[in-house]
N, C-alpha and C. Protein backbone atom coordinates (compact mmCIF):
# COMPACT_ATOMS: atom_id res chain seq x y z
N UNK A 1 92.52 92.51 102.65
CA UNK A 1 92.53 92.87 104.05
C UNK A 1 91.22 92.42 104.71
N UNK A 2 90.15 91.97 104.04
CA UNK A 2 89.12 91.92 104.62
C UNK A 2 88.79 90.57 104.96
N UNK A 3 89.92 89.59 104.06
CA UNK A 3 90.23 88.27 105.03
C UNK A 3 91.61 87.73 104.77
N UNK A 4 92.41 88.23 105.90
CA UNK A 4 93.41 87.42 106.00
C UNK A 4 93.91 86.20 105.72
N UNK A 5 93.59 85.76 105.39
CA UNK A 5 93.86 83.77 105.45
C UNK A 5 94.39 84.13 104.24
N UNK A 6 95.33 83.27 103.85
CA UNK A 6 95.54 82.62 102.48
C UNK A 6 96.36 81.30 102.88
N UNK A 7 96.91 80.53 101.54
CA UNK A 7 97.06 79.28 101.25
C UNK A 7 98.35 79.00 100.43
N UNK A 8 99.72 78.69 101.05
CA UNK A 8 100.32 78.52 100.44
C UNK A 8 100.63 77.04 100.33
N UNK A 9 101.15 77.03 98.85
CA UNK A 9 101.62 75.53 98.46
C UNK A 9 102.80 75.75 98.17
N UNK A 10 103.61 74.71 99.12
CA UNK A 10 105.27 74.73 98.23
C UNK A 10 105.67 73.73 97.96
N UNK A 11 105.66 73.15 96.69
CA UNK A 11 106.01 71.58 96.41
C UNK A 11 105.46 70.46 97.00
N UNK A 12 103.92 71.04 97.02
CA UNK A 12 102.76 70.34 96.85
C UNK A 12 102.81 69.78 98.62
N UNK A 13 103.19 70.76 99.13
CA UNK A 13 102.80 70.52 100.88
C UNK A 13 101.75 72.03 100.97
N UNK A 14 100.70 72.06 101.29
CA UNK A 14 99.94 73.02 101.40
C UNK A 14 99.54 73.49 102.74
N UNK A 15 99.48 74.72 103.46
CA UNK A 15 98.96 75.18 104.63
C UNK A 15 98.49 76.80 104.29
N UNK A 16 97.82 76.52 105.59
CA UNK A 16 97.12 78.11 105.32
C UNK A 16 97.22 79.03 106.37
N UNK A 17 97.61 80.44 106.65
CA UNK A 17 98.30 81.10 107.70
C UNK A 17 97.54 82.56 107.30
N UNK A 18 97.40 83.27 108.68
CA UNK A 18 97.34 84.52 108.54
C UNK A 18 98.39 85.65 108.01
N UNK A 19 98.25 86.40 107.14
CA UNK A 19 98.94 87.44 106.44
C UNK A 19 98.55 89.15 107.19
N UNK A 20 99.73 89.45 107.50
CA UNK A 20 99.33 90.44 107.97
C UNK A 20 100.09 91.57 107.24
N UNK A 21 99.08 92.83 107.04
CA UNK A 21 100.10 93.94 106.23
C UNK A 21 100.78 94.61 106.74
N UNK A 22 101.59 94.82 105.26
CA UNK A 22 102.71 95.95 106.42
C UNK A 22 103.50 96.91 105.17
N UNK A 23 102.79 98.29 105.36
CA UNK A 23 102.96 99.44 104.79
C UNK A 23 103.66 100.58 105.14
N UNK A 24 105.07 99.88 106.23
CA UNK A 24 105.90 100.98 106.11
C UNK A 24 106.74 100.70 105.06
N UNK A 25 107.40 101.87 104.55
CA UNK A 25 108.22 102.40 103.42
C UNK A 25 109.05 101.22 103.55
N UNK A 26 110.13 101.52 104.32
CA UNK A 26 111.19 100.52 104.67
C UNK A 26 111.17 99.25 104.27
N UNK A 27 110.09 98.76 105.11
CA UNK A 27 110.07 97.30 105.06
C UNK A 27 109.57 96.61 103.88
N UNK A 28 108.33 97.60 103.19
CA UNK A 28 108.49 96.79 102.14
C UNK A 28 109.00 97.04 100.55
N UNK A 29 110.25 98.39 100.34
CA UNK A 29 111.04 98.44 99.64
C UNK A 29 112.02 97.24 100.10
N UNK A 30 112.18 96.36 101.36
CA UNK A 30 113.06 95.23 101.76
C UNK A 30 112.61 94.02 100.58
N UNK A 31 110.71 93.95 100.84
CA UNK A 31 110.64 92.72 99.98
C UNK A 31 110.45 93.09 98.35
N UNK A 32 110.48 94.13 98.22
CA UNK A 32 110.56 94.15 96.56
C UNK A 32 111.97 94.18 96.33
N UNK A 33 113.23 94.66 97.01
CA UNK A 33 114.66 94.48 96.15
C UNK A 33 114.46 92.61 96.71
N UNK A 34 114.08 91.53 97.57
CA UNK A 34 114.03 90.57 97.52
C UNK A 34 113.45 90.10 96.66
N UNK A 35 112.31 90.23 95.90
CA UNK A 35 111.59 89.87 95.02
C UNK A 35 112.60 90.07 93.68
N UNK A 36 113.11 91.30 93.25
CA UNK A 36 114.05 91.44 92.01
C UNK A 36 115.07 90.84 92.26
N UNK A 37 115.33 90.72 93.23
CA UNK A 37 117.17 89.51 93.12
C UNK A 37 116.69 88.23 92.95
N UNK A 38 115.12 87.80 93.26
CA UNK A 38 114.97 86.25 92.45
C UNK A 38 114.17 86.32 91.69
N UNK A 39 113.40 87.13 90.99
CA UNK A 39 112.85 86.99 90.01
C UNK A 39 113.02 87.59 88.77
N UNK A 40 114.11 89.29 89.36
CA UNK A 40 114.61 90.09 88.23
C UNK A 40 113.13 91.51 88.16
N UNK A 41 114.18 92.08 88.05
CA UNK A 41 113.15 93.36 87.92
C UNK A 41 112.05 93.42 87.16
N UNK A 42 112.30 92.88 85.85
CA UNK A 42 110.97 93.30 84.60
C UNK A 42 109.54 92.09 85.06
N UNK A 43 109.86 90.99 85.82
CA UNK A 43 108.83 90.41 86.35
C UNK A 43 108.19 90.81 87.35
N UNK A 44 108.92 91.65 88.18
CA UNK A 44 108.42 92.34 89.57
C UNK A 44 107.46 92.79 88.97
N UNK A 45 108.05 93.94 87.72
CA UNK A 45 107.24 95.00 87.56
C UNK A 45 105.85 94.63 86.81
N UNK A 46 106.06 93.91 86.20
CA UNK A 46 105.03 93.02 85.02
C UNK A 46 103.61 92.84 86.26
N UNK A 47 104.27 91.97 87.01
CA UNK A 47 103.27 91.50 87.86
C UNK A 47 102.90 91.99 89.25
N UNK A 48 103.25 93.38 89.78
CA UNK A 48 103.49 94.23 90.66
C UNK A 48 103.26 95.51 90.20
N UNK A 49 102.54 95.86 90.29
CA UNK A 49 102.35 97.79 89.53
C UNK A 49 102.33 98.56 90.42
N UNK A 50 102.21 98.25 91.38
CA UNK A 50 101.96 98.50 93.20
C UNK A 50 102.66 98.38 94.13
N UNK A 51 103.82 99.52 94.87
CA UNK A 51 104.87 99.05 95.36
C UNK A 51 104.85 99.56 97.27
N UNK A 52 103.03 99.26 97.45
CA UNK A 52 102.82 100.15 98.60
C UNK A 52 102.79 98.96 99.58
N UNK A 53 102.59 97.98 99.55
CA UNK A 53 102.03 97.01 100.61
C UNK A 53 102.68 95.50 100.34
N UNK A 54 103.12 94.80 101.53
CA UNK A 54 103.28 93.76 101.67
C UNK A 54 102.86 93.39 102.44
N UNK A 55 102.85 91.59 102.59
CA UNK A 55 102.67 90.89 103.84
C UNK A 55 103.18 90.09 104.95
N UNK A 56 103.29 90.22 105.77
CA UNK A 56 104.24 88.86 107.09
C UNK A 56 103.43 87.90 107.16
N UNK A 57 103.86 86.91 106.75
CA UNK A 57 103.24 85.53 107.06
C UNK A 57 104.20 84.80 108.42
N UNK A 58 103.36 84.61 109.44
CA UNK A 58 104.35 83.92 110.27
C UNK A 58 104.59 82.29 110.64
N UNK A 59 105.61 81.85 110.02
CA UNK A 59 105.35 80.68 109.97
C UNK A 59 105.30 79.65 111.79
N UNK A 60 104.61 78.90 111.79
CA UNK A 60 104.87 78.41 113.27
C UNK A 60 105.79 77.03 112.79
């Protein structure tokens, strides 16, 4: 939180965008059942111990 920016690469096209959090209940129990329908639960959990906070990246 104390710097927004990050850097995503997707098949080696790279940009970098503000992330903003977002810690209501709702929304981000939305991106963890998204996260387990493509990655499967036991990886969520492996690599996720923490099911309080996500982020909106907005793409332009």
């Amino acid at each position: 939180m104390k710097n927004p920016q990050i850097r995503i690469d997707a098949r080696g096209v790279e940009a970098e965008f503000r992330a903003e959090p977002v810690t209501g209940a709702k929304a981000v129990k939305s991106v963890i059942e998204k996260f387990r329908e493509k990655y499967g639960a036991g990886d969520v959990r492996k690599y996720y111990p923490k099911f309080d906070v996500a982020v909106l990246v907005k793409l332009d």
